[in-house]
C-alpha atoms as a PDB file:
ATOM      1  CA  UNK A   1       0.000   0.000   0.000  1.00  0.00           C
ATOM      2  CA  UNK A   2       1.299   3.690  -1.075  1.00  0.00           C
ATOM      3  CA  UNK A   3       2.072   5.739   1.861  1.00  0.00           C
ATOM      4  CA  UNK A   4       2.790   9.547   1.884  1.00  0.00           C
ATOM      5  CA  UNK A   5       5.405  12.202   3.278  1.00  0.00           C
ATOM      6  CA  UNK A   6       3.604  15.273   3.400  1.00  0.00           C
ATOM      7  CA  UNK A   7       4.460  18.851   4.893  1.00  0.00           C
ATOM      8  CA  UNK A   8       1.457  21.258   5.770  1.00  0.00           C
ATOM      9  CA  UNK A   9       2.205  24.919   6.330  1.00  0.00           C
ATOM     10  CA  UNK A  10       0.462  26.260   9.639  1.00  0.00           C
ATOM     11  CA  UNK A  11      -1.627  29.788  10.081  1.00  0.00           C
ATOM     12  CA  UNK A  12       1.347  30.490  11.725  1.00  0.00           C
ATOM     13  CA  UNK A  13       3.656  29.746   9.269  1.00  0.00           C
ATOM     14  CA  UNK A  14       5.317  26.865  10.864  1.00  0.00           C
ATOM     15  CA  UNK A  15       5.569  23.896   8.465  1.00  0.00           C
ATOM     16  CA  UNK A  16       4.983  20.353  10.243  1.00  0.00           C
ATOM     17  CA  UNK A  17       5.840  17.231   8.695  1.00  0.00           C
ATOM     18  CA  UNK A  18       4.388  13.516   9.039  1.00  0.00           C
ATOM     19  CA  UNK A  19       3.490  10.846   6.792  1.00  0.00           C
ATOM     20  CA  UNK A  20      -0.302   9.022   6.058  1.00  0.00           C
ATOM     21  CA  UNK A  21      -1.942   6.959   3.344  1.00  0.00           C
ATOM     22  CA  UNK A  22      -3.691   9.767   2.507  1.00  0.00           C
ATOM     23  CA  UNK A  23      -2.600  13.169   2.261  1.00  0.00           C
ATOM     24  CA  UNK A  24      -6.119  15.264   1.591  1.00  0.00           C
ATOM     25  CA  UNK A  25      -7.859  13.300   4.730  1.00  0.00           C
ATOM     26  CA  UNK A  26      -5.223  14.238   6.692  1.00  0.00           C
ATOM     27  CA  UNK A  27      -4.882  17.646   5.998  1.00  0.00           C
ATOM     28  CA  UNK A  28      -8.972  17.738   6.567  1.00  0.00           C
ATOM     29  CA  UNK A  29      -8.362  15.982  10.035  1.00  0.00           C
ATOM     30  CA  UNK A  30      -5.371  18.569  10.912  1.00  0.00           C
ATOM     31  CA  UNK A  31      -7.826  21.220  10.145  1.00  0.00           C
ATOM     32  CA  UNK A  32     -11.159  19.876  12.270  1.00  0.00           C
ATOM     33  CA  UNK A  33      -8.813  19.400  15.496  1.00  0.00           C
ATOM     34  CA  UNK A  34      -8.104  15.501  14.996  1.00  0.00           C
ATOM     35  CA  UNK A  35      -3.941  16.251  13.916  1.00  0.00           C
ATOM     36  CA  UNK A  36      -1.189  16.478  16.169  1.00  0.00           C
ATOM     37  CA  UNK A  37      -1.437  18.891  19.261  1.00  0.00           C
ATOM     38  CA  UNK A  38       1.288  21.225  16.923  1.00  0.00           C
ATOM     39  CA  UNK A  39      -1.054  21.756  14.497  1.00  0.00           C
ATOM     40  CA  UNK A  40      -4.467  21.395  16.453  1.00  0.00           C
ATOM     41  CA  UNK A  41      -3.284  24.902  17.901  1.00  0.00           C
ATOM     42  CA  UNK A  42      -2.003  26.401  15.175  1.00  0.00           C
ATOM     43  CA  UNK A  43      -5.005  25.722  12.264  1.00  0.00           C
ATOM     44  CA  UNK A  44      -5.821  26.326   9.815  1.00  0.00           C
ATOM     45  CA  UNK A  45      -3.161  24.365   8.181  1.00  0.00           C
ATOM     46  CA  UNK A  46      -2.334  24.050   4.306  1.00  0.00           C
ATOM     47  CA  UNK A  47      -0.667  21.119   2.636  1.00  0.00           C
ATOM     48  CA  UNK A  48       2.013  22.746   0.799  1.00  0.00           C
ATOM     49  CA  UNK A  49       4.045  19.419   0.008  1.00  0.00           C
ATOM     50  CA  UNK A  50       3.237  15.140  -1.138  1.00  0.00           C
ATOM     51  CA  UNK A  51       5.525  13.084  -1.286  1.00  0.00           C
ATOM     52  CA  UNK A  52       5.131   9.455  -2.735  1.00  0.00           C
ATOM     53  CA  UNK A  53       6.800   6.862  -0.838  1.00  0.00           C
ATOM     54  CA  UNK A  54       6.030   2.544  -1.918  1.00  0.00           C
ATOM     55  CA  UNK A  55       5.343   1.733   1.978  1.00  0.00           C
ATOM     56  CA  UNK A  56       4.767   2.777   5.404  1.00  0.00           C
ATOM     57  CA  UNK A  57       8.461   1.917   6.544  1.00  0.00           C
ATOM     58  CA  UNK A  58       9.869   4.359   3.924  1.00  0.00           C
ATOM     59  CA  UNK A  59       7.326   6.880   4.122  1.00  0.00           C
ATOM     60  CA  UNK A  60       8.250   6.659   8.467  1.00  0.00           C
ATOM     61  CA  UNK A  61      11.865   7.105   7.460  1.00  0.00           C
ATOM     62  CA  UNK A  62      11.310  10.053   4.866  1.00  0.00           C
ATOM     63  CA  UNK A  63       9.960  11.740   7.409  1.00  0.00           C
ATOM     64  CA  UNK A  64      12.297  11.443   9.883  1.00  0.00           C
ATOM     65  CA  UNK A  65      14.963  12.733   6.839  1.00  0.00           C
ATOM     66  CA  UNK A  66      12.761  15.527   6.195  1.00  0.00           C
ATOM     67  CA  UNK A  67      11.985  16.502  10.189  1.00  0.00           C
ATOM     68  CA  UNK A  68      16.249  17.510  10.421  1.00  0.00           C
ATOM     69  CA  UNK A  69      16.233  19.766   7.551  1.00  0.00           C
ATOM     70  CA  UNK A  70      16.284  22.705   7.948  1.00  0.00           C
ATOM     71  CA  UNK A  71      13.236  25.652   7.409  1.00  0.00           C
ATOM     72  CA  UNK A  72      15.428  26.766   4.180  1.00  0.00           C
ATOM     73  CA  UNK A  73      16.068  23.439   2.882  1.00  0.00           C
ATOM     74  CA  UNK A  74      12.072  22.455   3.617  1.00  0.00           C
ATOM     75  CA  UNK A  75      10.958  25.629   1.902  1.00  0.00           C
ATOM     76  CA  UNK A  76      13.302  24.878  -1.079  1.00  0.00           C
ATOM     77  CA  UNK A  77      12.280  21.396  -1.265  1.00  0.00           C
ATOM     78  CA  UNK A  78       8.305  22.499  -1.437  1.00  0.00           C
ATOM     79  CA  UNK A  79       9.351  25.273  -4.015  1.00  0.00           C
ATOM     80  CA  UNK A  80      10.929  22.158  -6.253  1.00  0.00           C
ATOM     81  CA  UNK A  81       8.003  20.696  -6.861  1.00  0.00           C
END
């Protein structure tokens, strides 16, 4: 099953990063309070950034690549695509 890397920018322009199996319910459960406590407080959010991965253990370590970059690199990486 197809799993996703995604990065949502928040109303406070904070970008948070996570991974799901599908990136348009999750942005709709980030936005109605369901997300992560980061996000639940700072809504509305905006996915800004999909990423394609072939299963859950890749998406999980995308993710974890993509949580230590930096803002920049994130904001570069968004523009790119």
């Amino acid at each position: 099953m197809a799993s996703f890397c995604y990065i949502v920018e928040c109303s406070d322009g904070t970008l948070y990063t996570g991974w799901t199996t599908d990136p348009e319910r999750r942005e709709k459960e980030h936005n109605a309070g369901c997300g992560a406590y980061y996000t639940r407080i700072r809504r509305p959010v905006k996915l800004v950034f999909v990423e394609e991965q072939p299963d859950r253990s890749t998406a999980q370590k995308r993710e974890y690549a993509l949580k230590r970059l930096t803002r920049a690199k994130k904001k570069a990486l968004i523009e790119s695509k």
